[in-house]
C-alpha atoms as a PDB file:
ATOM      1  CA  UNK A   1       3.968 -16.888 -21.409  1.00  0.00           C
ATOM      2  CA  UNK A   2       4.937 -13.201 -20.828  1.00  0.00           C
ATOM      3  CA  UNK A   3       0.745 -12.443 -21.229  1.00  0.00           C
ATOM      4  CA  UNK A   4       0.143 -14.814 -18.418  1.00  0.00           C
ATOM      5  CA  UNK A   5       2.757 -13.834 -16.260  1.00  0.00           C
ATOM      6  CA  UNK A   6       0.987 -10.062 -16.424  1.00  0.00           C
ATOM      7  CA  UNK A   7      -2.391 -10.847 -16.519  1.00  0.00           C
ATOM      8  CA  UNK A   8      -2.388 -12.900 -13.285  1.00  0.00           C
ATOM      9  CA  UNK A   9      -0.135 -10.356 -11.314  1.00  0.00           C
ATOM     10  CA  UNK A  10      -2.877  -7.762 -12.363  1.00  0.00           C
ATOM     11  CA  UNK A  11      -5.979 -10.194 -11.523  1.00  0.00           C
ATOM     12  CA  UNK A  12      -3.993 -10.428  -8.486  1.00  0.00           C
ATOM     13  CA  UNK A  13      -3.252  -6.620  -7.870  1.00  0.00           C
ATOM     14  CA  UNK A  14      -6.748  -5.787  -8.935  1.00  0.00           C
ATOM     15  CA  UNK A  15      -8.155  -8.211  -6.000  1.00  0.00           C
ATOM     16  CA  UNK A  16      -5.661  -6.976  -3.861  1.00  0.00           C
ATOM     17  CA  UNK A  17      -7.525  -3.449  -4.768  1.00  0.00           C
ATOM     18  CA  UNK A  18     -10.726  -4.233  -4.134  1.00  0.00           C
ATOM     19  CA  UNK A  19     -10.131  -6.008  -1.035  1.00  0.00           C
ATOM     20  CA  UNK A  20      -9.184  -2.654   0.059  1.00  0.00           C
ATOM     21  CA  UNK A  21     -11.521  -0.850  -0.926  1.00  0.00           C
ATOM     22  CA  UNK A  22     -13.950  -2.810   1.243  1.00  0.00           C
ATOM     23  CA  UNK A  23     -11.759  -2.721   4.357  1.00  0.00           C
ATOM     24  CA  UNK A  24     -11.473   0.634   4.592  1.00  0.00           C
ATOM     25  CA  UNK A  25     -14.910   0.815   5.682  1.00  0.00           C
ATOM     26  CA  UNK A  26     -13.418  -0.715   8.525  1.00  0.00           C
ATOM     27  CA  UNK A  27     -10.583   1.339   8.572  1.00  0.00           C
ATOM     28  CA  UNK A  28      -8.349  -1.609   7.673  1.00  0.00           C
ATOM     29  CA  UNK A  29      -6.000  -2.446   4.964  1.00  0.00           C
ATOM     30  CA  UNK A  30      -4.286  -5.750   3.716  1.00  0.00           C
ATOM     31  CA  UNK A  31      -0.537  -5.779   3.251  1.00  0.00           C
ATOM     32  CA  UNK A  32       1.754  -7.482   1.279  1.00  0.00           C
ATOM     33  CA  UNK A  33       4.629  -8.522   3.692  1.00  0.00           C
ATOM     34  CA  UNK A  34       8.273  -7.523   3.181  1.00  0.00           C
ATOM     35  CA  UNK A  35      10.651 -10.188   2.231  1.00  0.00           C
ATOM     36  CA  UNK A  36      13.345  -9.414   5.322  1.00  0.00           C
ATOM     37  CA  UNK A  37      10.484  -8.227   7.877  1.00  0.00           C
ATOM     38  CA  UNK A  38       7.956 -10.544   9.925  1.00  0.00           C
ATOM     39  CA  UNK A  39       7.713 -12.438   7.508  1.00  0.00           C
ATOM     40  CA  UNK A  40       8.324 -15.960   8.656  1.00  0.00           C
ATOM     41  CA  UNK A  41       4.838 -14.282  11.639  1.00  0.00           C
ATOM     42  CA  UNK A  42       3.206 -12.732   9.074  1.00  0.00           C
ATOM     43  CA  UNK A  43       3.067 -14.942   5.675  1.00  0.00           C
ATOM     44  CA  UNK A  44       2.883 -13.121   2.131  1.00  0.00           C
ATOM     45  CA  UNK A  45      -0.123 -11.020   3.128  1.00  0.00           C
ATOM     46  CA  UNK A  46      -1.815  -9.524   6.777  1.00  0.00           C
ATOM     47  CA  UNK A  47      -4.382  -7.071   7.938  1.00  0.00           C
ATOM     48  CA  UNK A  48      -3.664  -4.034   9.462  1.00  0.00           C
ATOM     49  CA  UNK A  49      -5.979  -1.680  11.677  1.00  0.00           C
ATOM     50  CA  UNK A  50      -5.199   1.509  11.570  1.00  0.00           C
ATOM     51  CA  UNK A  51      -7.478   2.371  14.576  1.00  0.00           C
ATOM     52  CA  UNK A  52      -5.594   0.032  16.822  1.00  0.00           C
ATOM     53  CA  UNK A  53      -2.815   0.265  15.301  1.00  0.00           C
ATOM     54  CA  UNK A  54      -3.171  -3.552  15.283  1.00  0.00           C
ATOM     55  CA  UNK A  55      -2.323  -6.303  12.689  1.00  0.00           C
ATOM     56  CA  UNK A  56      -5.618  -8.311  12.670  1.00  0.00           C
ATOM     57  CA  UNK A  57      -4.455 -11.003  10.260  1.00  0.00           C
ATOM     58  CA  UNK A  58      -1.503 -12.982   9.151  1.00  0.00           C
ATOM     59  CA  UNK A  59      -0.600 -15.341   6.952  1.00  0.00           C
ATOM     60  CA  UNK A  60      -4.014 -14.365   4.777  1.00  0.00           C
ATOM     61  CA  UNK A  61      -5.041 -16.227   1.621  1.00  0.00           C
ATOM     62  CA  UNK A  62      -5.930 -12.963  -0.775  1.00  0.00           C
ATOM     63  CA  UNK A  63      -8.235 -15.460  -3.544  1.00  0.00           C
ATOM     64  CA  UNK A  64     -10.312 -16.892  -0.170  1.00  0.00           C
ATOM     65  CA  UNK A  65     -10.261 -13.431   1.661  1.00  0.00           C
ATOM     66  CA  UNK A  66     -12.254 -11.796  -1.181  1.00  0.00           C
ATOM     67  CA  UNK A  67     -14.315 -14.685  -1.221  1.00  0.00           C
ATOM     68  CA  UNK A  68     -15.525 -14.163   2.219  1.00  0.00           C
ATOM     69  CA  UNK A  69     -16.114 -10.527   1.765  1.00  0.00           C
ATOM     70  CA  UNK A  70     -18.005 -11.741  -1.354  1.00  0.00           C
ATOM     71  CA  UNK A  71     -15.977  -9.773  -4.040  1.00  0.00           C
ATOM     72  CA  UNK A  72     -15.930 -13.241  -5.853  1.00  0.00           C
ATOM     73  CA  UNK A  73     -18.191 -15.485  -7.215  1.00  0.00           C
ATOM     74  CA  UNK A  74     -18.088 -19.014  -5.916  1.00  0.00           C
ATOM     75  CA  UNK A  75     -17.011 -20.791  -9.140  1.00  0.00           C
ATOM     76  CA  UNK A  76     -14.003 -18.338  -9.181  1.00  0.00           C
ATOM     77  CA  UNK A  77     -12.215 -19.564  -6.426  1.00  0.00           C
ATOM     78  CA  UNK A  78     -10.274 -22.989  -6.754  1.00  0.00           C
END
């Protein structure tokens, strides 16, 4: 159980990295929110501009995010 605990935080963390990677092309990053700050606004993850100095996105789904940017396959996301 340990094994599956660690290899879906780093499936997760790895997404997280990639998503990242193509954003800041756009000079934008995603965020995992703070437990005590925003976070009942923002959700578990949001999108920051660093341009604008603007958050773009809340409350975004990180499996269906990477989807759109097409860092997924379609049969990978349930």
């Amino acid at each position: 159980m340990k094994n599956e605990i660690t290899e879906k935080s780093s499936s997760t963390s790895a997404l997280i990295a990639r998503i990242n990677r193509k954003l800041a092309h756009q000079d934008q990053k995603l965020h995992k929110t703070r437990p005590c700050i925003g976070y009942n606004q923002l959700g578990d993850y949001y999108i920051k501009d660093y341009n604008r100095n603007f958050i773009v996105a809340s409350n975004v789904d990180v499996v269906k995010l990477a989807h759109e940017l097409k860092l997924t396959k379609a049969s990978d996301v349930k």
